[in-house]
PDB file of N, CA and C in Angstrom:
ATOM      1  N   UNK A   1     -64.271  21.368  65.404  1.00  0.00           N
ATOM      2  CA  UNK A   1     -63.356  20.351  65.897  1.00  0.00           C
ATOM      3  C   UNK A   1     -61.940  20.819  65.639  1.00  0.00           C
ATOM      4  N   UNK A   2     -60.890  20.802  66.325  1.00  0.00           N
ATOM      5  CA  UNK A   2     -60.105  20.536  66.460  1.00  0.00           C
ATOM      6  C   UNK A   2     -58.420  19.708  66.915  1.00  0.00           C
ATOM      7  N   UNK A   3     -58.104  19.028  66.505  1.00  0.00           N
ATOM      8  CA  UNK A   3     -57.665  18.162  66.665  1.00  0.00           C
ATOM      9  C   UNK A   3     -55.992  18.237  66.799  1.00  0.00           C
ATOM     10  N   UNK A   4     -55.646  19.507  66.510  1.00  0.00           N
ATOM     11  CA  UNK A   4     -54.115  20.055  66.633  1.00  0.00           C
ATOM     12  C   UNK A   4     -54.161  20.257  67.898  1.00  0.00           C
ATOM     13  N   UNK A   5     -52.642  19.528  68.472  1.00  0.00           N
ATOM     14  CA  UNK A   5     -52.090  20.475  69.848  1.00  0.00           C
ATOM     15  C   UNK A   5     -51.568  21.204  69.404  1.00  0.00           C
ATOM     16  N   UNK A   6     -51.552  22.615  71.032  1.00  0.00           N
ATOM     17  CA  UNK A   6     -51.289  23.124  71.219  1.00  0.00           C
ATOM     18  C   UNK A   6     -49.868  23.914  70.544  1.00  0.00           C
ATOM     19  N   UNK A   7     -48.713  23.020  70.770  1.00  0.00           N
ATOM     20  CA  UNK A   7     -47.498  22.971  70.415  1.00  0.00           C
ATOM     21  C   UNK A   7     -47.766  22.919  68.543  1.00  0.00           C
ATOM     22  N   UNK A   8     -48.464  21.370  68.222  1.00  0.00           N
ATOM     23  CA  UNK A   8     -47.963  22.065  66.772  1.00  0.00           C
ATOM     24  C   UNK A   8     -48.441  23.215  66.101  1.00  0.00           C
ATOM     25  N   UNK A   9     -49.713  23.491  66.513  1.00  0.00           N
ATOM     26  CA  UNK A   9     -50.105  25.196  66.368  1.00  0.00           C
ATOM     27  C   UNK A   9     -49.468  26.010  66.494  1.00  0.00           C
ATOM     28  N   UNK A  10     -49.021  26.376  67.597  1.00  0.00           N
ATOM     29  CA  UNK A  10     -47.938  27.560  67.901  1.00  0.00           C
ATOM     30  C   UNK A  10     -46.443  27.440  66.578  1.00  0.00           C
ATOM     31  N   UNK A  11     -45.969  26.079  66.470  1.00  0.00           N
ATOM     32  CA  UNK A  11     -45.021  26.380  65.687  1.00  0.00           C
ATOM     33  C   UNK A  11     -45.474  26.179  64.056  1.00  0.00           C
ATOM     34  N   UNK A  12     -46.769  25.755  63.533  1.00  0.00           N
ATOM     35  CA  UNK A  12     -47.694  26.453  62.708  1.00  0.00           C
ATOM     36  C   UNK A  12     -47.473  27.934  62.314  1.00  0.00           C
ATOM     37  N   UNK A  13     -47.914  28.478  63.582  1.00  0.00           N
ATOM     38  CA  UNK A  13     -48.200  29.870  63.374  1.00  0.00           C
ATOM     39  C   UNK A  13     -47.105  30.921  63.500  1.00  0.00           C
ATOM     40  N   UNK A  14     -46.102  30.424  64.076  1.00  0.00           N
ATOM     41  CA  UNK A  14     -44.761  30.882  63.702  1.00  0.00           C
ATOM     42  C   UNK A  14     -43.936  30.700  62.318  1.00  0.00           C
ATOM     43  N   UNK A  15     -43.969  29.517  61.910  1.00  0.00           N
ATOM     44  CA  UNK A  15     -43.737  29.048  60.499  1.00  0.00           C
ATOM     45  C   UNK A  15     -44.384  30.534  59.424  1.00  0.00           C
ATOM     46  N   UNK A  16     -45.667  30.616  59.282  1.00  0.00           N
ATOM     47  CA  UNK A  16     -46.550  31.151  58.688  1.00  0.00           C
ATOM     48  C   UNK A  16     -46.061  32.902  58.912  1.00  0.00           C
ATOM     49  N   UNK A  17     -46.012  33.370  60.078  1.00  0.00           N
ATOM     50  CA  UNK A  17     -45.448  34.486  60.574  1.00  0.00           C
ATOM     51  C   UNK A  17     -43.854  34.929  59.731  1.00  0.00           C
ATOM     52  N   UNK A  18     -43.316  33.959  59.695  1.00  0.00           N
ATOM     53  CA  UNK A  18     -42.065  34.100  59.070  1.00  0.00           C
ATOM     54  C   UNK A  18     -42.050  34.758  57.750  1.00  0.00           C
ATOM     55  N   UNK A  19     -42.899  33.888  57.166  1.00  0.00           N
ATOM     56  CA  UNK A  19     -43.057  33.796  55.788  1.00  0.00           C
ATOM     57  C   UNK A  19     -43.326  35.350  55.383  1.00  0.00           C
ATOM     58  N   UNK A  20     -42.720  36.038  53.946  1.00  0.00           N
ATOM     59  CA  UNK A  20     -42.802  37.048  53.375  1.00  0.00           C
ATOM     60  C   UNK A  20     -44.126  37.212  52.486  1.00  0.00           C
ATOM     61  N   UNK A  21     -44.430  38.397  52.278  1.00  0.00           N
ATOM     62  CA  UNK A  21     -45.900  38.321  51.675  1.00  0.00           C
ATOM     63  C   UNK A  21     -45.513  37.502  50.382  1.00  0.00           C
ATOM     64  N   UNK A  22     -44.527  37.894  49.334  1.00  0.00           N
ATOM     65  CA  UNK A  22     -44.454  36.414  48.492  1.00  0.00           C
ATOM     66  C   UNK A  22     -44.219  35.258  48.312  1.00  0.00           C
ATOM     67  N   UNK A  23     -43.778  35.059  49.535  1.00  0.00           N
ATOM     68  CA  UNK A  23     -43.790  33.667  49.826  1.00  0.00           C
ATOM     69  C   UNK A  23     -45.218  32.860  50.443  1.00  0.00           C
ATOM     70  N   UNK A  24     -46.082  33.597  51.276  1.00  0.00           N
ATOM     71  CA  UNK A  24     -47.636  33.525  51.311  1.00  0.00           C
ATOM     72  C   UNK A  24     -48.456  33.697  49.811  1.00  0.00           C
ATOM     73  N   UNK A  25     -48.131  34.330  49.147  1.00  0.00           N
ATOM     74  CA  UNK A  25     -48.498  34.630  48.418  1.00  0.00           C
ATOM     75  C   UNK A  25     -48.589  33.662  47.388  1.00  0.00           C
ATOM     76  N   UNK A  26     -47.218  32.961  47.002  1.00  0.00           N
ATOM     77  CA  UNK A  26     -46.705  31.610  46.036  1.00  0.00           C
ATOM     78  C   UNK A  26     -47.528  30.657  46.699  1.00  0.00           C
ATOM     79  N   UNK A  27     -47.603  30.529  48.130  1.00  0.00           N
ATOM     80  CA  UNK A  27     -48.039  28.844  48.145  1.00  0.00           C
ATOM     81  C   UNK A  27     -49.524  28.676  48.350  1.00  0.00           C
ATOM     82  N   UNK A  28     -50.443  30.078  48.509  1.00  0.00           N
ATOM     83  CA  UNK A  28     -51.651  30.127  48.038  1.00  0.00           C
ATOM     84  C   UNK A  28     -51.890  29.856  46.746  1.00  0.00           C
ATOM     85  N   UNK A  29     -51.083  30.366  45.793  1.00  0.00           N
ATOM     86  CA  UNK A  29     -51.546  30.213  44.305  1.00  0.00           C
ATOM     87  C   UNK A  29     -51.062  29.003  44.164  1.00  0.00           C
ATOM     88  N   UNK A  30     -50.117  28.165  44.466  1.00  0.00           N
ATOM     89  CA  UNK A  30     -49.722  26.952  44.284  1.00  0.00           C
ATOM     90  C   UNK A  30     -51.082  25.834  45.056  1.00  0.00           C
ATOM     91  N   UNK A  31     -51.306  26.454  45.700  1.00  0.00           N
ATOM     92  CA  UNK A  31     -52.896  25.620  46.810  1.00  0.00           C
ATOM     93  C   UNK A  31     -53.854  25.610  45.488  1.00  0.00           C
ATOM     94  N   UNK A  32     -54.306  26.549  44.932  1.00  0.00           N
ATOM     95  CA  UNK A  32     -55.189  27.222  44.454  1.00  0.00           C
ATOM     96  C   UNK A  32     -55.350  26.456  43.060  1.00  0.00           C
ATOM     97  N   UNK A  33     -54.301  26.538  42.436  1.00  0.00           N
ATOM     98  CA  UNK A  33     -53.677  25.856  41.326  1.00  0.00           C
ATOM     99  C   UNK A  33     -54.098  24.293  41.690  1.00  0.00           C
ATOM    100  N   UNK A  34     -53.588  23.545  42.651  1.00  0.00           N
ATOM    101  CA  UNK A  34     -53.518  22.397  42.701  1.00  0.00           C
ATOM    102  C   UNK A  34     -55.147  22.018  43.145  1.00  0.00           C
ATOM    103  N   UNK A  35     -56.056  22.557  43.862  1.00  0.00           N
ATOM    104  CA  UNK A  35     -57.742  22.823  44.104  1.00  0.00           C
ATOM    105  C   UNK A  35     -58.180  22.710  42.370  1.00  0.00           C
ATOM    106  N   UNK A  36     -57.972  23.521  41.351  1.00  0.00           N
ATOM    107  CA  UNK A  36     -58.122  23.704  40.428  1.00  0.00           C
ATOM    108  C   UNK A  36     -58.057  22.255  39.429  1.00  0.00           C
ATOM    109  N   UNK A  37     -56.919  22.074  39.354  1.00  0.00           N
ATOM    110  CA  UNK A  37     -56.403  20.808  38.936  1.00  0.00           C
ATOM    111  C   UNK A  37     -57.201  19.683  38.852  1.00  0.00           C
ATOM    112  N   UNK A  38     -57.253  19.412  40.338  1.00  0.00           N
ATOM    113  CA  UNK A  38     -58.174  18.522  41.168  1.00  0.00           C
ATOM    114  C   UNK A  38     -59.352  18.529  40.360  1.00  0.00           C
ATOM    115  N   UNK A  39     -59.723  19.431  40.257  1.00  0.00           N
ATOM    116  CA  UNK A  39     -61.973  20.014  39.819  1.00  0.00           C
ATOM    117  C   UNK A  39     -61.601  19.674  38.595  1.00  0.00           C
ATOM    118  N   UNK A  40     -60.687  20.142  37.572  1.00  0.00           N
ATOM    119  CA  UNK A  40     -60.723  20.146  35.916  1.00  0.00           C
ATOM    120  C   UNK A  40     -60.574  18.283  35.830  1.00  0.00           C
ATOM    121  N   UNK A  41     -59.738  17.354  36.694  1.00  0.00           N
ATOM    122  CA  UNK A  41     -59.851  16.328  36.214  1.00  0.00           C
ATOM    123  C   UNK A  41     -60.771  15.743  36.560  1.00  0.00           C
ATOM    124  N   UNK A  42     -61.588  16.173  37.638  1.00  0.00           N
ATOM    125  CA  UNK A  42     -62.997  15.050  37.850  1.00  0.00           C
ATOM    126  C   UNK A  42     -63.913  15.317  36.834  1.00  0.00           C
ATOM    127  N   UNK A  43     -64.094  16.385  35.693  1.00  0.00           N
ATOM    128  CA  UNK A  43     -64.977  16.908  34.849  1.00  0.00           C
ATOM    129  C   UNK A  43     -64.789  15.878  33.542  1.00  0.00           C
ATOM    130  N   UNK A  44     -66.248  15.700  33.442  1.00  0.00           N
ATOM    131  CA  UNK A  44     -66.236  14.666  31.880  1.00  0.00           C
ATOM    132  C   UNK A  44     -65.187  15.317  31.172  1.00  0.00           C
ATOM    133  N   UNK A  45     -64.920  14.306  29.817  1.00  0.00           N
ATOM    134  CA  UNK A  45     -64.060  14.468  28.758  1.00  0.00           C
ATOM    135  C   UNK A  45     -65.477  15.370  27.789  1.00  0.00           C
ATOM    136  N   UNK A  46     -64.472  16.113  27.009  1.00  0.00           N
ATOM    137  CA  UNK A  46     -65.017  16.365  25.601  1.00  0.00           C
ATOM    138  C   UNK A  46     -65.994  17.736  26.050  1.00  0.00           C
ATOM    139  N   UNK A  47     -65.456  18.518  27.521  1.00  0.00           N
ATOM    140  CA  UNK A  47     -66.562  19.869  27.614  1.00  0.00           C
ATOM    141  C   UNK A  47     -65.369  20.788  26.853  1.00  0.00           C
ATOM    142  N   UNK A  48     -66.335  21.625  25.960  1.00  0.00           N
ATOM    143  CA  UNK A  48     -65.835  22.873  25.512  1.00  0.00           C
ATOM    144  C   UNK A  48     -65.155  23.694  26.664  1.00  0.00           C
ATOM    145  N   UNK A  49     -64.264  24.645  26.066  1.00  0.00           N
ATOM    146  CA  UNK A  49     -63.442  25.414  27.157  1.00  0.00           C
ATOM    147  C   UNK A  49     -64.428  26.375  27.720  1.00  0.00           C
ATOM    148  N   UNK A  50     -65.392  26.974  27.207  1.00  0.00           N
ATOM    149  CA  UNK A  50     -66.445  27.482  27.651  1.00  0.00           C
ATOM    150  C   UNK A  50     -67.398  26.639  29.251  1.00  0.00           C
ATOM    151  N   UNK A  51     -67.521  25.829  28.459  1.00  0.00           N
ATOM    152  CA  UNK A  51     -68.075  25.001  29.648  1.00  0.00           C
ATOM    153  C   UNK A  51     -67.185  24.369  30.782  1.00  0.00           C
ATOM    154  N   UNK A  52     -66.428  24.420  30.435  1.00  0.00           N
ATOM    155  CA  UNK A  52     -65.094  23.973  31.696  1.00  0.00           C
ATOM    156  C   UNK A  52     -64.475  25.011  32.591  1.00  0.00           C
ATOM    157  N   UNK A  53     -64.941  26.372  31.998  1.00  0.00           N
ATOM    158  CA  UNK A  53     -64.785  27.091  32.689  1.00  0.00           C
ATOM    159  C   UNK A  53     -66.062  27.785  33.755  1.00  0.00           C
ATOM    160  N   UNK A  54     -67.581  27.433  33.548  1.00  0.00           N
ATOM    161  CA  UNK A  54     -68.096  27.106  33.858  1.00  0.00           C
ATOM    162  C   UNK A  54     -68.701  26.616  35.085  1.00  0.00           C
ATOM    163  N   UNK A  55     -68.166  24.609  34.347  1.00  0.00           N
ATOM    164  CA  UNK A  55     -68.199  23.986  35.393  1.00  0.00           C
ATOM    165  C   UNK A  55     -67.033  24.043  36.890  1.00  0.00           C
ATOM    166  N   UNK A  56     -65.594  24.549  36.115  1.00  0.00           N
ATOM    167  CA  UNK A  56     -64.935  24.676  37.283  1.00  0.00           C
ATOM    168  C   UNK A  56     -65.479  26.169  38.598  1.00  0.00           C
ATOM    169  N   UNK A  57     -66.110  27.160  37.600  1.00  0.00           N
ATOM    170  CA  UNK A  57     -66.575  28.217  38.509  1.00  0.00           C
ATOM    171  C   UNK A  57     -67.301  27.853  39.593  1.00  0.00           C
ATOM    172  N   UNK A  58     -68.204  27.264  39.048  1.00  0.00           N
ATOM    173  CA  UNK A  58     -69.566  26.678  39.996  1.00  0.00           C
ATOM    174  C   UNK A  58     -68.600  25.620  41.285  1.00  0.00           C
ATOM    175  N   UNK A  59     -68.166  25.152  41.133  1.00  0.00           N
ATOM    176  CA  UNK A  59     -67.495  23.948  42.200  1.00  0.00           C
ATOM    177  C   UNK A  59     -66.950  25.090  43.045  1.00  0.00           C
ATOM    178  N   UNK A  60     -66.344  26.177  42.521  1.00  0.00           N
ATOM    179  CA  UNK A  60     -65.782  26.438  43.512  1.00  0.00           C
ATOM    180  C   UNK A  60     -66.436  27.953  43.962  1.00  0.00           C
ATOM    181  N   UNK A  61     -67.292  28.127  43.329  1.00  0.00           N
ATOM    182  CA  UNK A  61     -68.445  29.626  44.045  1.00  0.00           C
ATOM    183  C   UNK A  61     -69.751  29.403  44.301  1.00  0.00           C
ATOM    184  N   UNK A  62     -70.347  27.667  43.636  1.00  0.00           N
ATOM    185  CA  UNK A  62     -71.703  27.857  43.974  1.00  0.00           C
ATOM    186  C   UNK A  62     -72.045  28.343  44.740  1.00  0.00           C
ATOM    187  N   UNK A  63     -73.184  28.851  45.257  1.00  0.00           N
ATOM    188  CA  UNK A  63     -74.192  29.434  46.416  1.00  0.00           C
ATOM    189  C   UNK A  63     -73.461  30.616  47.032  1.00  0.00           C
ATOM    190  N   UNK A  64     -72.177  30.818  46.228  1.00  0.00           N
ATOM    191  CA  UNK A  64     -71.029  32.090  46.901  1.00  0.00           C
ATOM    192  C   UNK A  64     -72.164  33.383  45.718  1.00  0.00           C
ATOM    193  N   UNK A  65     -72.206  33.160  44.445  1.00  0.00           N
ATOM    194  CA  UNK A  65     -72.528  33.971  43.548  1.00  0.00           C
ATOM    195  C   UNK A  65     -74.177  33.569  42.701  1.00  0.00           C
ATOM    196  N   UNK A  66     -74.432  34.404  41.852  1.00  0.00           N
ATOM    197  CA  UNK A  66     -76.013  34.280  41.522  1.00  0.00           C
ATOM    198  C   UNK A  66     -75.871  33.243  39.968  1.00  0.00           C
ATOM    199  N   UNK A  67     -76.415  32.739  39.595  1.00  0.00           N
ATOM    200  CA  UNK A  67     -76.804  31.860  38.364  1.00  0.00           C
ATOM    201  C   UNK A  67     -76.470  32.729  37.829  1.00  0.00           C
ATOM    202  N   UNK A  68     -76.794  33.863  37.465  1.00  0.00           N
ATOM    203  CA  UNK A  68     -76.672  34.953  35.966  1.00  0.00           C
ATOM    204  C   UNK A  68     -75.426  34.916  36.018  1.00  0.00           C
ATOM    205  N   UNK A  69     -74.441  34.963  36.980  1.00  0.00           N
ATOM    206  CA  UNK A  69     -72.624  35.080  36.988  1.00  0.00           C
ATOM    207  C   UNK A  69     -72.184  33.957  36.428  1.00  0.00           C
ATOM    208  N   UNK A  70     -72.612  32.476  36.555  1.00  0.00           N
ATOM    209  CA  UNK A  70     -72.381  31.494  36.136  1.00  0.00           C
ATOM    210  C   UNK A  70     -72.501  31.756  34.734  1.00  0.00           C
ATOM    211  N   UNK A  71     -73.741  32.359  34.175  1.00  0.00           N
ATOM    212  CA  UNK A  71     -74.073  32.565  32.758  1.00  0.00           C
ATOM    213  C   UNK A  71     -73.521  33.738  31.958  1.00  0.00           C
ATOM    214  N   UNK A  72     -72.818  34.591  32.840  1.00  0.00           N
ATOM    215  CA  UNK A  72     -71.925  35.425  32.127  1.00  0.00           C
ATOM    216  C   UNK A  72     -70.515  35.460  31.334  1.00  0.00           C
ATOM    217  N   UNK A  73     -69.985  33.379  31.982  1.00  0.00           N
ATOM    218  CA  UNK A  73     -68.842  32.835  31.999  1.00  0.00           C
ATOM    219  C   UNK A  73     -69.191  32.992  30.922  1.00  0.00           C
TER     220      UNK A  73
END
């Protein structure tokens, strides 16, 4: 599905075009960061940093990577 016209696409993709690799670069990790954020506060209180790191892996690689990777965290 798509639901963008035409027009705001094109000046989308010009916007984006502009942009310097560190400036692509910043507002991925700023995306990335804020994705992150998001996952660590829906997670119960009181998980070890072990397990929070963990649980945030899995949210965002399940079925990307194998159980043993999960268990290598």
């Amino acid at each position: 599905m798509n639901d963008t016209s035409a027009d705001v696409e094109a000046r989308a993709a010009s916007f984006h075009d502009a942009l310097t690799p560190h400036e692509r670069w910043r507002i991925c990790s700023a995306m990335f960061e804020t994705a992150r954020a998001i996952i660590v506060s829906s997670l119960p209180a009181g998980l070890s940093a072990a397990d929070k790191a963990v649980a945030v892996a899995r949210r965002f690689y399940e079925g990307e990577i194998s159980e043993a990777a999960f268990q290598a965290i």
